[in-house]
C-alpha atoms as a PDB file:
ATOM      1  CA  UNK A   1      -5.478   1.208  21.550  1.00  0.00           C
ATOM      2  CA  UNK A   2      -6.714   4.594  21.606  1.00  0.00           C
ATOM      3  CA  UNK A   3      -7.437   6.298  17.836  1.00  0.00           C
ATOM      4  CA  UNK A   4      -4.635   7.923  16.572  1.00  0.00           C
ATOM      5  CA  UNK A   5      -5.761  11.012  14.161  1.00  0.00           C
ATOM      6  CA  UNK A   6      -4.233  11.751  10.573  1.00  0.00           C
ATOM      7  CA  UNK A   7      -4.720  13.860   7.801  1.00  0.00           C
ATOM      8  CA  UNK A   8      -4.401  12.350   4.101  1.00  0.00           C
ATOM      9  CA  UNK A   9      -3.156  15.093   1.838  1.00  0.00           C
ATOM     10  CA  UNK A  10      -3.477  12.940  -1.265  1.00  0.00           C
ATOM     11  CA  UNK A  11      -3.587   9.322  -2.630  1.00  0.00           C
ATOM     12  CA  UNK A  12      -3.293   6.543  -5.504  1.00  0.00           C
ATOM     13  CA  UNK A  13      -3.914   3.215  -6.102  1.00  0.00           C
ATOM     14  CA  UNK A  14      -3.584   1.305  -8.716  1.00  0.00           C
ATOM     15  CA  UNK A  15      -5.592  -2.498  -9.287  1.00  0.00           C
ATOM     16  CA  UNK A  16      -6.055  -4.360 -12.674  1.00  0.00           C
ATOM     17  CA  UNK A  17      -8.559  -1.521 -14.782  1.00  0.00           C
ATOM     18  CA  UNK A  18      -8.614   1.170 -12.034  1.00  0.00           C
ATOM     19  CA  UNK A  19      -6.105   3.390 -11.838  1.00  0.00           C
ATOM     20  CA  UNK A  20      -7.548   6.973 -12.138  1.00  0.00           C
ATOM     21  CA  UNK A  21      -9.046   9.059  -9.494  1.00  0.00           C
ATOM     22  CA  UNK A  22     -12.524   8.836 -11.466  1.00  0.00           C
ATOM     23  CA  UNK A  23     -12.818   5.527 -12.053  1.00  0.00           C
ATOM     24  CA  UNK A  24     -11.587   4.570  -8.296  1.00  0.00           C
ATOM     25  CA  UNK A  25     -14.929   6.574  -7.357  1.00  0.00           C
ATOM     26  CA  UNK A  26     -16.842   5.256  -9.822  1.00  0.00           C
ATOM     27  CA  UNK A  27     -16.174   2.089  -7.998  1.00  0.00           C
ATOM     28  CA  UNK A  28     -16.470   3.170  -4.630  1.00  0.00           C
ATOM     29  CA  UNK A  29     -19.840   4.095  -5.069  1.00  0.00           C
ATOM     30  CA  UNK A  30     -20.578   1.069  -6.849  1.00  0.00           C
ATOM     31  CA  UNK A  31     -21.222   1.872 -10.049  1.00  0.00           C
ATOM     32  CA  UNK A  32     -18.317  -0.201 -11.296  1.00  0.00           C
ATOM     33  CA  UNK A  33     -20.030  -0.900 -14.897  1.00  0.00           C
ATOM     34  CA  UNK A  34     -19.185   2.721 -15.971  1.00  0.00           C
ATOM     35  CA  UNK A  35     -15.765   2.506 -15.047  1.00  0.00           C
ATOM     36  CA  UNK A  36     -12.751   4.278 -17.579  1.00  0.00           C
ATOM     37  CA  UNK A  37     -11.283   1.748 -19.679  1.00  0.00           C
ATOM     38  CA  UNK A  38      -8.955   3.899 -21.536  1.00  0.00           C
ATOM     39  CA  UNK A  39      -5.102   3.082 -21.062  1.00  0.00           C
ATOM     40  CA  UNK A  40      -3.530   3.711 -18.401  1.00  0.00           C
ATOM     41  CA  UNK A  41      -0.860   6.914 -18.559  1.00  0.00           C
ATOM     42  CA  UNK A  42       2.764   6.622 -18.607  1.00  0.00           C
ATOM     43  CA  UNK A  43       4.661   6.483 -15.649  1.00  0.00           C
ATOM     44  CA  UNK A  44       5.984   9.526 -14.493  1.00  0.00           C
ATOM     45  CA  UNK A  45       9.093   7.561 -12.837  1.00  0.00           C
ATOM     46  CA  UNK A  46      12.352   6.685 -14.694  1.00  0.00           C
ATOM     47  CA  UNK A  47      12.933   4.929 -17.013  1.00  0.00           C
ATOM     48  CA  UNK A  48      15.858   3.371 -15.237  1.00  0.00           C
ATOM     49  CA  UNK A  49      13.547   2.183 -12.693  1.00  0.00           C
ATOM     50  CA  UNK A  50      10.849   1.019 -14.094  1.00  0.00           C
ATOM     51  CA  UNK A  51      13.335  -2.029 -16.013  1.00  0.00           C
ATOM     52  CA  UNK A  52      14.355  -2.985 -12.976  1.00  0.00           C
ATOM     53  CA  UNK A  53      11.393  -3.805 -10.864  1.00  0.00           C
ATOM     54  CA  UNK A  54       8.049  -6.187 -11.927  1.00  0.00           C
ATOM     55  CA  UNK A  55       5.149  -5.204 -12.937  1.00  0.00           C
ATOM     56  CA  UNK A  56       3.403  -4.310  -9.617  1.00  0.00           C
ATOM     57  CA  UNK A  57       6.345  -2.471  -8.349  1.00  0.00           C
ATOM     58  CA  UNK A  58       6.189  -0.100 -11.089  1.00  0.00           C
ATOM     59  CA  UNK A  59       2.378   0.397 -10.158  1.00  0.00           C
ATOM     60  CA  UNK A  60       3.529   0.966  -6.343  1.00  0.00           C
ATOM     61  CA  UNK A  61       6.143   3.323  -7.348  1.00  0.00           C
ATOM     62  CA  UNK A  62       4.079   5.139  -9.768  1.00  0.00           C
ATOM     63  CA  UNK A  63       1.663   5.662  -6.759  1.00  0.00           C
ATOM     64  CA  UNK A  64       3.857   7.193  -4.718  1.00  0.00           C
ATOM     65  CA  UNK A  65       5.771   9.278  -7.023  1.00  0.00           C
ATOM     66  CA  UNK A  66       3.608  12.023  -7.280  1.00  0.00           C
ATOM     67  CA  UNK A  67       2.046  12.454  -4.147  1.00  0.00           C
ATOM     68  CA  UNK A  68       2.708  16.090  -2.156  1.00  0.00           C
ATOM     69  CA  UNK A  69       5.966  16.301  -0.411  1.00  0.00           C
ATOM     70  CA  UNK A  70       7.250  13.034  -1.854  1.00  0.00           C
ATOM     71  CA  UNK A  71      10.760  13.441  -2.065  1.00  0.00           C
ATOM     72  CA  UNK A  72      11.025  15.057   1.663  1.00  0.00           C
ATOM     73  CA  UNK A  73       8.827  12.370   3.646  1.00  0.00           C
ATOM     74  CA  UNK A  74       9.635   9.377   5.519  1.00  0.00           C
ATOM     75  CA  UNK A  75       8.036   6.297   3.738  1.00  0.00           C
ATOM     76  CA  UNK A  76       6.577   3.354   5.265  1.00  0.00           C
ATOM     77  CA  UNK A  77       6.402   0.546   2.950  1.00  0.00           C
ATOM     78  CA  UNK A  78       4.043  -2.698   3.894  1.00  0.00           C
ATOM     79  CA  UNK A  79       3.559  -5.881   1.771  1.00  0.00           C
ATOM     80  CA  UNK A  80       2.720  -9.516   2.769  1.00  0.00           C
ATOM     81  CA  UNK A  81       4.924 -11.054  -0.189  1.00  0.00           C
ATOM     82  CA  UNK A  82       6.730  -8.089  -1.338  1.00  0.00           C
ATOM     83  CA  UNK A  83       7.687  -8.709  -5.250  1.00  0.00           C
ATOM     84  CA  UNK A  84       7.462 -12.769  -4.808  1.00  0.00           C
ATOM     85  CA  UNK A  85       8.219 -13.323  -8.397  1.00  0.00           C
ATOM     86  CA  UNK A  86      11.738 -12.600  -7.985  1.00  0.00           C
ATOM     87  CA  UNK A  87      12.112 -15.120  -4.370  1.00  0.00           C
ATOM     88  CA  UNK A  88      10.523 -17.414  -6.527  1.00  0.00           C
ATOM     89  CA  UNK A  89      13.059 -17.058  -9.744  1.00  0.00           C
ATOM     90  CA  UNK A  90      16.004 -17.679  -6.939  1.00  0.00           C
ATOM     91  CA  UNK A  91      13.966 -20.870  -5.256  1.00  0.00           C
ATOM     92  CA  UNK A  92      13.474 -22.534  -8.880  1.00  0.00           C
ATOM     93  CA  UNK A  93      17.266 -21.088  -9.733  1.00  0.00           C
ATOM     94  CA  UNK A  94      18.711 -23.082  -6.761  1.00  0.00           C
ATOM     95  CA  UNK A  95      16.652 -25.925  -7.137  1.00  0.00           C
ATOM     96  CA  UNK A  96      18.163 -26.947 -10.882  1.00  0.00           C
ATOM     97  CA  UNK A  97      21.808 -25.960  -9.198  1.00  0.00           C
ATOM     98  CA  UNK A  98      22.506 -22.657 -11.183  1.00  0.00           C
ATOM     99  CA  UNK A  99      24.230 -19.652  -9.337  1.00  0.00           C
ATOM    100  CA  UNK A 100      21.255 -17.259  -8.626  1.00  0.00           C
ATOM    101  CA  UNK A 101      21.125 -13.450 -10.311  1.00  0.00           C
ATOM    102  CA  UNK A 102      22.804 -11.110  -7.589  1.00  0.00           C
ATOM    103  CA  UNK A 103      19.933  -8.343  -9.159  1.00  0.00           C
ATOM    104  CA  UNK A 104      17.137 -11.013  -8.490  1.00  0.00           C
ATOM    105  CA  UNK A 105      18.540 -11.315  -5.125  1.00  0.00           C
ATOM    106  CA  UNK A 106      19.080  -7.517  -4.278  1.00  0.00           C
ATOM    107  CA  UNK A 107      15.658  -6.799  -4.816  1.00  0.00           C
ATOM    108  CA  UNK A 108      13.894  -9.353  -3.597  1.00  0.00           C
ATOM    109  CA  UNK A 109      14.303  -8.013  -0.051  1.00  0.00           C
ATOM    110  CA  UNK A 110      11.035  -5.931   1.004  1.00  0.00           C
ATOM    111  CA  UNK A 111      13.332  -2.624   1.605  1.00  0.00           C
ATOM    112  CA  UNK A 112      14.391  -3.029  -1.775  1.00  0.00           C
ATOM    113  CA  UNK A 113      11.528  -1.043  -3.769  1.00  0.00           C
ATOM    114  CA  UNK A 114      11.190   1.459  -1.703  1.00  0.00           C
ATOM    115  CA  UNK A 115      14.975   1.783  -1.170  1.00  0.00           C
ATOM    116  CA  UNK A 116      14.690   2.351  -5.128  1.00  0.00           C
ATOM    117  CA  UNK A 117      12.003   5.215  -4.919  1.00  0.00           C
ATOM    118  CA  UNK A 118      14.147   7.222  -2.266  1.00  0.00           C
ATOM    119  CA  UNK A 119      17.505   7.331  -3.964  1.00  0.00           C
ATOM    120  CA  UNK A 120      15.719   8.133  -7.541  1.00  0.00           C
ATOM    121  CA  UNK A 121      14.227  10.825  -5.316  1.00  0.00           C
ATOM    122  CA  UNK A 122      16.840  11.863  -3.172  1.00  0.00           C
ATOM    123  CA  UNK A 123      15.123  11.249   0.088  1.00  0.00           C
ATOM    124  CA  UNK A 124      17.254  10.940   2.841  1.00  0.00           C
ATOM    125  CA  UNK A 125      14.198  10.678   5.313  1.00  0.00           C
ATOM    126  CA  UNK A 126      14.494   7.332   6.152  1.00  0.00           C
ATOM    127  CA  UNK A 127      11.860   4.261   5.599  1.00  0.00           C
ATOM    128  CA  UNK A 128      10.605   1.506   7.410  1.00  0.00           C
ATOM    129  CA  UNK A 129       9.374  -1.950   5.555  1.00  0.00           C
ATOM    130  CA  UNK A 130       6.672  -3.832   7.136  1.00  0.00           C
ATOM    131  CA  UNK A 131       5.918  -7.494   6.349  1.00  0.00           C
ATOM    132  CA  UNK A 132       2.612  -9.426   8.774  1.00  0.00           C
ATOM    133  CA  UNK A 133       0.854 -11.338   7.132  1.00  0.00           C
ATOM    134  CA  UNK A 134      -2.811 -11.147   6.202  1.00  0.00           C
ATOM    135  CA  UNK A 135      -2.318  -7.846   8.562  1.00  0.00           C
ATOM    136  CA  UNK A 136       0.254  -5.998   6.458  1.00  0.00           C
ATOM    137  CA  UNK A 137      -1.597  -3.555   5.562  1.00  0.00           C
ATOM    138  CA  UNK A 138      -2.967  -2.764   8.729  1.00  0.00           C
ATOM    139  CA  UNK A 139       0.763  -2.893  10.818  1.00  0.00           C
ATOM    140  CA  UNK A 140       2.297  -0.648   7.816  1.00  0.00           C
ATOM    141  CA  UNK A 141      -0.724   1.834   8.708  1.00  0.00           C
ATOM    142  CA  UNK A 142      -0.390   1.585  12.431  1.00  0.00           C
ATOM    143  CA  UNK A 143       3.538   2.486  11.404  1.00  0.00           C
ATOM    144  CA  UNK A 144       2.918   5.347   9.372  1.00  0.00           C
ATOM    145  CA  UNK A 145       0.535   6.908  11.741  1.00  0.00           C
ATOM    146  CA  UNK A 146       2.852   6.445  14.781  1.00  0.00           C
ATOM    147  CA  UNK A 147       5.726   8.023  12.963  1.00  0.00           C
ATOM    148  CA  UNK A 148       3.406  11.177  12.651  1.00  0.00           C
ATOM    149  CA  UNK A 149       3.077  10.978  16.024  1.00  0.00           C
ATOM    150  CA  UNK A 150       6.605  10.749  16.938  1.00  0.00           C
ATOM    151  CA  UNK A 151       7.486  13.605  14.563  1.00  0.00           C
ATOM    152  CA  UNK A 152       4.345  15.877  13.842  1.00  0.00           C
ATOM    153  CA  UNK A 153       6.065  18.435  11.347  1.00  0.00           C
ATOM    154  CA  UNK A 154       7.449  15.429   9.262  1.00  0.00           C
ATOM    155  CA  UNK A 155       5.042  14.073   6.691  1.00  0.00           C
ATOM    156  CA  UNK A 156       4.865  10.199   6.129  1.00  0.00           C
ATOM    157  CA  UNK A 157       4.180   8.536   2.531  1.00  0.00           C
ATOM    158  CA  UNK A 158       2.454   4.608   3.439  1.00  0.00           C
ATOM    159  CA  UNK A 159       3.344   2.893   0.406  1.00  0.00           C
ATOM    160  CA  UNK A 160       1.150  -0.728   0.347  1.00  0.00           C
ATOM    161  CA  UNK A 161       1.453  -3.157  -2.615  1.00  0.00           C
ATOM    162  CA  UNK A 162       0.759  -7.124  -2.643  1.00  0.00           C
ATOM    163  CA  UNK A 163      -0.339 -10.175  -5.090  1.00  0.00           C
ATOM    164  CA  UNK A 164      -1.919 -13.341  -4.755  1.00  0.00           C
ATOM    165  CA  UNK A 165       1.376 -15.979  -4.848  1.00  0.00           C
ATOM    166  CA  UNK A 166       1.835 -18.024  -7.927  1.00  0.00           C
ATOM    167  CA  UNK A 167       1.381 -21.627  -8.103  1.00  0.00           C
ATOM    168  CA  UNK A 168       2.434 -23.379  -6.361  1.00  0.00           C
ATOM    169  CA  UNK A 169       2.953 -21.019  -3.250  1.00  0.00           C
ATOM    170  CA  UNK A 170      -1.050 -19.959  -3.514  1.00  0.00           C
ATOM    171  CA  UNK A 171      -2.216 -22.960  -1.749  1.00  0.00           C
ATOM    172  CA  UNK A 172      -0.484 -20.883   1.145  1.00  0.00           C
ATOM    173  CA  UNK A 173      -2.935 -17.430  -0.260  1.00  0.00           C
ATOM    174  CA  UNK A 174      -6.071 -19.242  -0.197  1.00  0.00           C
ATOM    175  CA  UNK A 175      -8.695 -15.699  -0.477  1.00  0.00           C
ATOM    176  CA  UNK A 176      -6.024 -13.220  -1.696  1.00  0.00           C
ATOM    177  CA  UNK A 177      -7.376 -10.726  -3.236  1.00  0.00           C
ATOM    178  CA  UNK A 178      -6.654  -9.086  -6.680  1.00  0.00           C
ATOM    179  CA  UNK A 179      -3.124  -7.551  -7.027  1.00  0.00           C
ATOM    180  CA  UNK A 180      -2.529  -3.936  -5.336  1.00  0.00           C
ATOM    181  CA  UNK A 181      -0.726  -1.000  -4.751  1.00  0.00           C
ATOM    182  CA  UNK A 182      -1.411   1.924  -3.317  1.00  0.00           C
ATOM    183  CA  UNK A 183       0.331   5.229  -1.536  1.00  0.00           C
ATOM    184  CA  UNK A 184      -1.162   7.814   0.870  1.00  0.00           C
ATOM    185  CA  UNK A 185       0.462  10.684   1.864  1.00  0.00           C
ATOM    186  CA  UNK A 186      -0.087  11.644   5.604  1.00  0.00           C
ATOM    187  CA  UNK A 187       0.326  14.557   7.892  1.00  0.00           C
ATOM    188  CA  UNK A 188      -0.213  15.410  11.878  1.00  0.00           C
ATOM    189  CA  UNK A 189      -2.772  18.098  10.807  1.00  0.00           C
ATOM    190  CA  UNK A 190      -2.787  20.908   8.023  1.00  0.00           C
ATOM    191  CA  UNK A 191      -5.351  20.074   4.923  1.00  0.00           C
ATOM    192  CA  UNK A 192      -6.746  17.186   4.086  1.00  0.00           C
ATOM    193  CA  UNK A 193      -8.973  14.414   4.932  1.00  0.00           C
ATOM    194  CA  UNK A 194      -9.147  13.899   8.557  1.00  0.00           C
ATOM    195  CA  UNK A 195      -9.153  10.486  10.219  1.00  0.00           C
ATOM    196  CA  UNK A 196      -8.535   8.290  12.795  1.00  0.00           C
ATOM    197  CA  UNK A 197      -7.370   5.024  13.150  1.00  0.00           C
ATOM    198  CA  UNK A 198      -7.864   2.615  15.865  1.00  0.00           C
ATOM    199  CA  UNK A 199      -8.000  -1.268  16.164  1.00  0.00           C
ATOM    200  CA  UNK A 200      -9.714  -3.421  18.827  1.00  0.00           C
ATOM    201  CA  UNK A 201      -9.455  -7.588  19.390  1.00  0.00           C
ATOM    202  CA  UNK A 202     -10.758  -9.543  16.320  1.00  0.00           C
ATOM    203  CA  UNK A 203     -14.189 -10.342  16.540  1.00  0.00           C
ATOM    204  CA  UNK A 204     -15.218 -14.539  15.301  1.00  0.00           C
ATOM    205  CA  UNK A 205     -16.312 -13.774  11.540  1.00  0.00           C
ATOM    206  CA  UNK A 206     -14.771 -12.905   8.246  1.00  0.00           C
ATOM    207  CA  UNK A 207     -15.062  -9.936   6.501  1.00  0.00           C
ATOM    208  CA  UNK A 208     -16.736  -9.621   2.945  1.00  0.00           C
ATOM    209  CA  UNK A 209     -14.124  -7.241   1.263  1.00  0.00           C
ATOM    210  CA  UNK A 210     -10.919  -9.657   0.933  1.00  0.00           C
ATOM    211  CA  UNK A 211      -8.559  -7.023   1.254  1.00  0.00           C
ATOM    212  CA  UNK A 212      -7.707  -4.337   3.731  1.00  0.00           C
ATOM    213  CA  UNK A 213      -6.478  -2.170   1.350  1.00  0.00           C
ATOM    214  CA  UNK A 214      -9.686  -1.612  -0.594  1.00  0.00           C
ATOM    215  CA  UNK A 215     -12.110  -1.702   2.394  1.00  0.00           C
ATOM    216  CA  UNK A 216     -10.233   1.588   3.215  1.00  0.00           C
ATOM    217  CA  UNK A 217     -10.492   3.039  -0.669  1.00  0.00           C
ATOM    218  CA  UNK A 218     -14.085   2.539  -0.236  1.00  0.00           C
ATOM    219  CA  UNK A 219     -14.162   4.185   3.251  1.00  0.00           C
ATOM    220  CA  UNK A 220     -12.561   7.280   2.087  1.00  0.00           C
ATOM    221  CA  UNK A 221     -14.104   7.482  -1.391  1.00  0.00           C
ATOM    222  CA  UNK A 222     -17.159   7.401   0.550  1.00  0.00           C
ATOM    223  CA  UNK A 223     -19.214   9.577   2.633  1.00  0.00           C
ATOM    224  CA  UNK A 224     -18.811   6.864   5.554  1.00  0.00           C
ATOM    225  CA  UNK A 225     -18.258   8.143   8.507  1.00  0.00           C
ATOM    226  CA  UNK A 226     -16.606   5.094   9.591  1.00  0.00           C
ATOM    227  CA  UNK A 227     -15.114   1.540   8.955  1.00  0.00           C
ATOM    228  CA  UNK A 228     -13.786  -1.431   9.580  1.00  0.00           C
ATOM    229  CA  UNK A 229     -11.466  -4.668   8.141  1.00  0.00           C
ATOM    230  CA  UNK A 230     -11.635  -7.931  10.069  1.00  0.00           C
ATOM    231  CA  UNK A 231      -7.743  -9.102  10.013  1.00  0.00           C
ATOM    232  CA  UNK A 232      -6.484 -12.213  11.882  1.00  0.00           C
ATOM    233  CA  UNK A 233      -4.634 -10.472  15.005  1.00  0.00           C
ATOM    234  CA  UNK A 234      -6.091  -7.428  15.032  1.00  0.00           C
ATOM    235  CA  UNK A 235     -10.216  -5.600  13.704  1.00  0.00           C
ATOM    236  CA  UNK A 236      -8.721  -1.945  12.004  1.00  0.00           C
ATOM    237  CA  UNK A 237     -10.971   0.865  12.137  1.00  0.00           C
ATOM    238  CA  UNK A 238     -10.922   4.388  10.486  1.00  0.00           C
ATOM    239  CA  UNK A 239     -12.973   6.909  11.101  1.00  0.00           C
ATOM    240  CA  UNK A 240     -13.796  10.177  10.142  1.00  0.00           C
ATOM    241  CA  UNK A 241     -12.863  13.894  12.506  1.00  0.00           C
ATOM    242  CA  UNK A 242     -15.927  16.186  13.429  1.00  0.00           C
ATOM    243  CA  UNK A 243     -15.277  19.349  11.588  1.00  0.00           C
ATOM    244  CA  UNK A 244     -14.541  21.096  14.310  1.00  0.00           C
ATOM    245  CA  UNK A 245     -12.180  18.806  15.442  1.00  0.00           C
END
């Protein structure tokens, strides 16, 4: 596949003690050790949300709550288990014979959270959930890029959040990485970061950062010009635009 280019007009992510733009830097650049520790601000979304979805939901929609143009882009959601804690309060619900919680069920569907972020926001835009694997993240990006390039003048919000799976699902997660969520908020061109993103066929070794989503944090934290993440169907790459580009 041939790069596709993007602009990132702003971002957030969210992973147990990191959640500021400082301290995600601080890590980037390794010095990890000198990382914030004080608590971590309020949400900005409703109240009225925030009781109804877990714990990392709440840090994926805080993510993408504030980013530029939120309430007028289309939003690409991607997560390997979605919010797993509610699947697995039906599964042990059904197993002891009890009729299962029709809120447990509504939003245990990946479409639900950010279903939940567009009508609090009034975005009629449209959104897409994405759900492959080990290569969510990457699939959800390839998404969110292509709808830029199916619609240039409409900005696209890529909304990614995930957890390792409880016991005893996590024999199934074996690797997973720390829990997740992050938003980016993308354009055709205008300011911003520009990138590109490309993929080629998997090459025979791991890769040493565990999760997709990070490796890309530290790429564009960084002054890397480029990068890569080993997945199981697919190597993603991102790279940086020349300037004059």
């Amino acid at each position: 596949m041939s790069a596709l280019p993007f602009h990132i007009r702003g971002w957030a992510a969210w992973t147990p003690g990191l959640e500021s733009e400082a301290a995600w830097r601080q890590w980037a650049t390794g010095r990890a050790g000198t990382v914030e520790t004080s608590p971590v601000p309020a949400a900005p979304v409703p109240m009225s949300l925030r009781r109804r979805v877990s714990p990392l939901g709440q840090a994926a929609l805080r993510c993408a709550w504030g980013l530029p143009d939120a309430a007028r882009s289309r939003i690409v959601s991607a997560s390997r288990h979605g919010e797993f804690g509610r699947t697995l309060s039906i599964l042990e619900t059904l197993a002891i014979g009890e009729t299962v919680s029709p809120a447990d069920f509504t939003l245990s569907v990946h479409h639900a959270l950010v279903g939940l972020l567009s009508i609090a926001q009034g975005n009629r835009q449209g959104h897409v959930a994405v759900a492959a694997g080990p290569d969510s993240f990457g699939f959800g990006f390839l998404e969110a890029v292509a709808c830029l390039q199916e619609r240039p003048s409409e900005p696209v919000i890529f909304l990614y959040y995930d957890e390792p799976l409880p016991a005893p699902y996590d024999w199934f997660d074996r690797g997973a990485a720390q829990p997740l969520a992050m938003a980016l908020s993308l354009s055709s061109a205008g300011a911003g970061e520009g990138l590109r993103l490309g993929t080629c066929t998997p090459r025979d070794k791991g890769d040493a950062e565990p999760s997709p989503g990070l490796a890309f944090l530290r790429f564009l934290l960084t002054e890397a010009t480029e990068a890569s993440w080993q997945g199981e169907r697919q190597e993603w790459q991102w790279r940086r635009l020349a300037e004059a580009a």
